[in-house]
N, C-alpha and C. Protein backbone atom coordinates (compact mmCIF):
# COMPACT_ATOMS: atom_id res chain seq x y z
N UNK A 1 -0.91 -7.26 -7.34
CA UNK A 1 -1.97 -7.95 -8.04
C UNK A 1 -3.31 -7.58 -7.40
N UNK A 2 -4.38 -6.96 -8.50
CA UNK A 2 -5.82 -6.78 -7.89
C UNK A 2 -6.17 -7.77 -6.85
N UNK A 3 -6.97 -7.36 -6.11
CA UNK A 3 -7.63 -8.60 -5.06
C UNK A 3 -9.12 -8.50 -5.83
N UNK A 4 -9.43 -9.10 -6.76
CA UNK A 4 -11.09 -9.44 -7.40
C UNK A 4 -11.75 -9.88 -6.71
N UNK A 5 -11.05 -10.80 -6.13
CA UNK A 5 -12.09 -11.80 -5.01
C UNK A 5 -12.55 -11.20 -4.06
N UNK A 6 -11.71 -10.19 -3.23
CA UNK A 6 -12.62 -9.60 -2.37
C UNK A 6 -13.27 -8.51 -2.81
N UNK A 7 -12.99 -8.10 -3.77
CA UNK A 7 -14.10 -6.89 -3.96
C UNK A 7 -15.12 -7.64 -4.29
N UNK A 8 -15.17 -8.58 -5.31
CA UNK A 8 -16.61 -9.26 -5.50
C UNK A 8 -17.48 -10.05 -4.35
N UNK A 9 -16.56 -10.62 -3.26
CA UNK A 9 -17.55 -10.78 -2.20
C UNK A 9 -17.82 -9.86 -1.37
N UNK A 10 -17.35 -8.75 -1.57
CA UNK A 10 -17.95 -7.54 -0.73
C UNK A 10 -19.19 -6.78 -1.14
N UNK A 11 -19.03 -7.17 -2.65
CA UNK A 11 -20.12 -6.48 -3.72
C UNK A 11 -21.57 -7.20 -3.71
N UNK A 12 -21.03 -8.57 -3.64
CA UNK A 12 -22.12 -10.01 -3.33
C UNK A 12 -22.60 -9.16 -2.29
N UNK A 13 -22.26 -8.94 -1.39
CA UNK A 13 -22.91 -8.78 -0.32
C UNK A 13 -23.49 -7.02 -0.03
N UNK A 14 -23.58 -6.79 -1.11
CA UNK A 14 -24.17 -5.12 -1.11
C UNK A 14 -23.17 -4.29 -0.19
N UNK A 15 -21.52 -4.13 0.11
CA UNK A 15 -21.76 -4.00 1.51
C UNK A 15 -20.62 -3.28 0.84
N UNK A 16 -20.28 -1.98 1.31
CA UNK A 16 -19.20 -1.04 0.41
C UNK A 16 -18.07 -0.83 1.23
N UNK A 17 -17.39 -0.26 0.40
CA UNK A 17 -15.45 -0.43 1.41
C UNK A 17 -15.41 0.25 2.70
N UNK A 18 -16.07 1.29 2.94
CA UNK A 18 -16.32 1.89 3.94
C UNK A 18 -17.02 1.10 5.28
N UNK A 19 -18.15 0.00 4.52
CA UNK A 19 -19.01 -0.80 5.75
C UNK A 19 -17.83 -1.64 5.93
N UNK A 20 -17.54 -2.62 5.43
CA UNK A 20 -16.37 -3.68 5.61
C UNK A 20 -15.37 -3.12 6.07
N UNK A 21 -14.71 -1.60 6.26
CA UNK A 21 -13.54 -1.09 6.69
C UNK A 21 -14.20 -1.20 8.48
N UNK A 22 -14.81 -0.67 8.98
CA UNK A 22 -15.92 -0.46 10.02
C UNK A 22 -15.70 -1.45 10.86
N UNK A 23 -16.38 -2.60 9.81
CA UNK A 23 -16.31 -3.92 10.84
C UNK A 23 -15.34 -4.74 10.86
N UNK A 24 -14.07 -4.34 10.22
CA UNK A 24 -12.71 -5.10 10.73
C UNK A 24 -11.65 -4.05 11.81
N UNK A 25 -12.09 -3.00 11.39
CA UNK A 25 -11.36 -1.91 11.98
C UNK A 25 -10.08 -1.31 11.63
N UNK A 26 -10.90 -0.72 10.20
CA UNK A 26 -9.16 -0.37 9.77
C UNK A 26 -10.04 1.32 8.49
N UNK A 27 -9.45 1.58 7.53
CA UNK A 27 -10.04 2.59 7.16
C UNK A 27 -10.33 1.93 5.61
N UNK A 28 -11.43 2.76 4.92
CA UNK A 28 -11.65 2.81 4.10
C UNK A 28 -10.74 2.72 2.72
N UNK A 29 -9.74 3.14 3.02
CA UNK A 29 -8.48 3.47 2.00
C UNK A 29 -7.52 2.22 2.12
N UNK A 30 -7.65 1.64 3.47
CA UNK A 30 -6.67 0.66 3.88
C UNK A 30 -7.50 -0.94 2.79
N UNK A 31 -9.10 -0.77 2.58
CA UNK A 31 -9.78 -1.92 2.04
C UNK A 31 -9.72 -1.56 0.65
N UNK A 32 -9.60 -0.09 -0.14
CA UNK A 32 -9.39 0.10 -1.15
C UNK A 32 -7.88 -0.11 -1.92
N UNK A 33 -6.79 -0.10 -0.92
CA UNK A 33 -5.71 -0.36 -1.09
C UNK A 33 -5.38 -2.02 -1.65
N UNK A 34 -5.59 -2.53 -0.46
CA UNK A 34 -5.81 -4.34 -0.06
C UNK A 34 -6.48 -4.22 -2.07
N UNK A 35 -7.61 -4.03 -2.61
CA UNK A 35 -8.83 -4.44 -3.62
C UNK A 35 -7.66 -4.08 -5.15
N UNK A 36 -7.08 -2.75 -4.66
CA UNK A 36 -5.86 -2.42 -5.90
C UNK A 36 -4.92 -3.62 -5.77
N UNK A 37 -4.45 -3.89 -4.81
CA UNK A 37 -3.72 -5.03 -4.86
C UNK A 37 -2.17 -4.02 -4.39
N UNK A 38 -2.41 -2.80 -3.98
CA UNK A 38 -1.31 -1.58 -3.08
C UNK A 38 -1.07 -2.00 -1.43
N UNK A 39 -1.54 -3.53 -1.35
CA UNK A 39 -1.51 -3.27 0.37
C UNK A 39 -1.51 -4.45 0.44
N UNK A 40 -0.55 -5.28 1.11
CA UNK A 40 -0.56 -6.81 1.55
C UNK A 40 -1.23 -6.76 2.92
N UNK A 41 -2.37 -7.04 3.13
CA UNK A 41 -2.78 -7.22 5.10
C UNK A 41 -2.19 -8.25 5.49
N UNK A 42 -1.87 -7.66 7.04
CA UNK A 42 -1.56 -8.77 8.14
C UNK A 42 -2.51 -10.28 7.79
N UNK A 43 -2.33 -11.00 8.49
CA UNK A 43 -2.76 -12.49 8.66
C UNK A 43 -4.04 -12.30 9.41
N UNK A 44 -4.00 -11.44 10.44
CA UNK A 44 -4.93 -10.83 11.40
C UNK A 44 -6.22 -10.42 10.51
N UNK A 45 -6.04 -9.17 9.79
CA UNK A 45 -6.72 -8.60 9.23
C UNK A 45 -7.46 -9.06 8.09
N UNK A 46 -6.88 -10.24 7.31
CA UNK A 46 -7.33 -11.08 6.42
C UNK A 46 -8.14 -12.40 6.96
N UNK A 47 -8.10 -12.75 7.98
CA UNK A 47 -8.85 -13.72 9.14
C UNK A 47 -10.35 -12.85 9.45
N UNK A 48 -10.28 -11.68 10.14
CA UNK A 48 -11.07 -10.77 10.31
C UNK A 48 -12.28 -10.41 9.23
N UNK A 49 -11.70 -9.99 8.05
CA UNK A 49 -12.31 -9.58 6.80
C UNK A 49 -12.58 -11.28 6.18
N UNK A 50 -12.25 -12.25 6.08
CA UNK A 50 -12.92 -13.60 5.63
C UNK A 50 -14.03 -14.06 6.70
N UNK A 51 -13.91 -13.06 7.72
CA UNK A 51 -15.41 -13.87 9.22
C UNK A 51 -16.11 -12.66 8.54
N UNK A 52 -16.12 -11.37 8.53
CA UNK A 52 -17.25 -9.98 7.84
C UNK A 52 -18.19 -11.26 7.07
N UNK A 53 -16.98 -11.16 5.64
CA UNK A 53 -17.77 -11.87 4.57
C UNK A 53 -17.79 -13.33 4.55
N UNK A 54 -18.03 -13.88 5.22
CA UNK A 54 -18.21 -15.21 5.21
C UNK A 54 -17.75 -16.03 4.64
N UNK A 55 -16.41 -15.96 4.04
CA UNK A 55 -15.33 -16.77 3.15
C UNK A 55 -14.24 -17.30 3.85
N UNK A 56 -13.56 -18.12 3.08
CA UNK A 56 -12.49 -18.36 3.61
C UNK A 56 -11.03 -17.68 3.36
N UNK A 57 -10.38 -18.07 3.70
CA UNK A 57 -8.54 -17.42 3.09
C UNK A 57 -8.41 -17.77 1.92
N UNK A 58 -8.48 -19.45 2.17
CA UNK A 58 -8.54 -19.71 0.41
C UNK A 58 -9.32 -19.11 -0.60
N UNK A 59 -10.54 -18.61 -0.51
CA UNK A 59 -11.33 -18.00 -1.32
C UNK A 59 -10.91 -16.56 -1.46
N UNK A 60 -10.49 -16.02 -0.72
CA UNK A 60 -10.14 -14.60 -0.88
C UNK A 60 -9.18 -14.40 -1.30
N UNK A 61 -7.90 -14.97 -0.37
CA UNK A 61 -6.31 -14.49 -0.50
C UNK A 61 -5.49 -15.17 -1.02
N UNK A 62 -5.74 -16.85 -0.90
CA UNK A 62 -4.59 -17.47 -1.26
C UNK A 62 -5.06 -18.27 -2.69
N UNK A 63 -3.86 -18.49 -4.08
CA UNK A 63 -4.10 -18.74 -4.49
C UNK A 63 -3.74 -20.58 -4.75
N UNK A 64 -4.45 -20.93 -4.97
CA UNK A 64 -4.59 -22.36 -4.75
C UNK A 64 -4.65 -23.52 -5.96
């Protein structure tokens, strides 16, 4: 399943898959993967990427 939510708060924030790959520490392909909805992230990495963009889990990952 697409991840919408995070591409749109990544987009909110002008800030492209490559910057957000950077500052969690993972690659570009690994945040384009995660956005197709081709990549489940660790717990780690989804904690990480909700502090970047200033969201929560619930807002990003989990559906509620």
């Amino acid at each position: 399943m697409k991840n919408l939510r995070l591409k749109a708060a990544r987009a909110g924030l002008d800030m492209s898959q490559d910057e957000l790959a950077k500052k969690v520490g993972v690659s570009r392909q690994t945040i384009s993967a995660i956005e197709k909805g081709d990549y489940n992230p660790t717990i780690n990495l989804c904690i990480s990427i909700c502090h970047v963009l200033g969201r929560t889990l619930d807002d990003l990952f989990w559906d509620g």
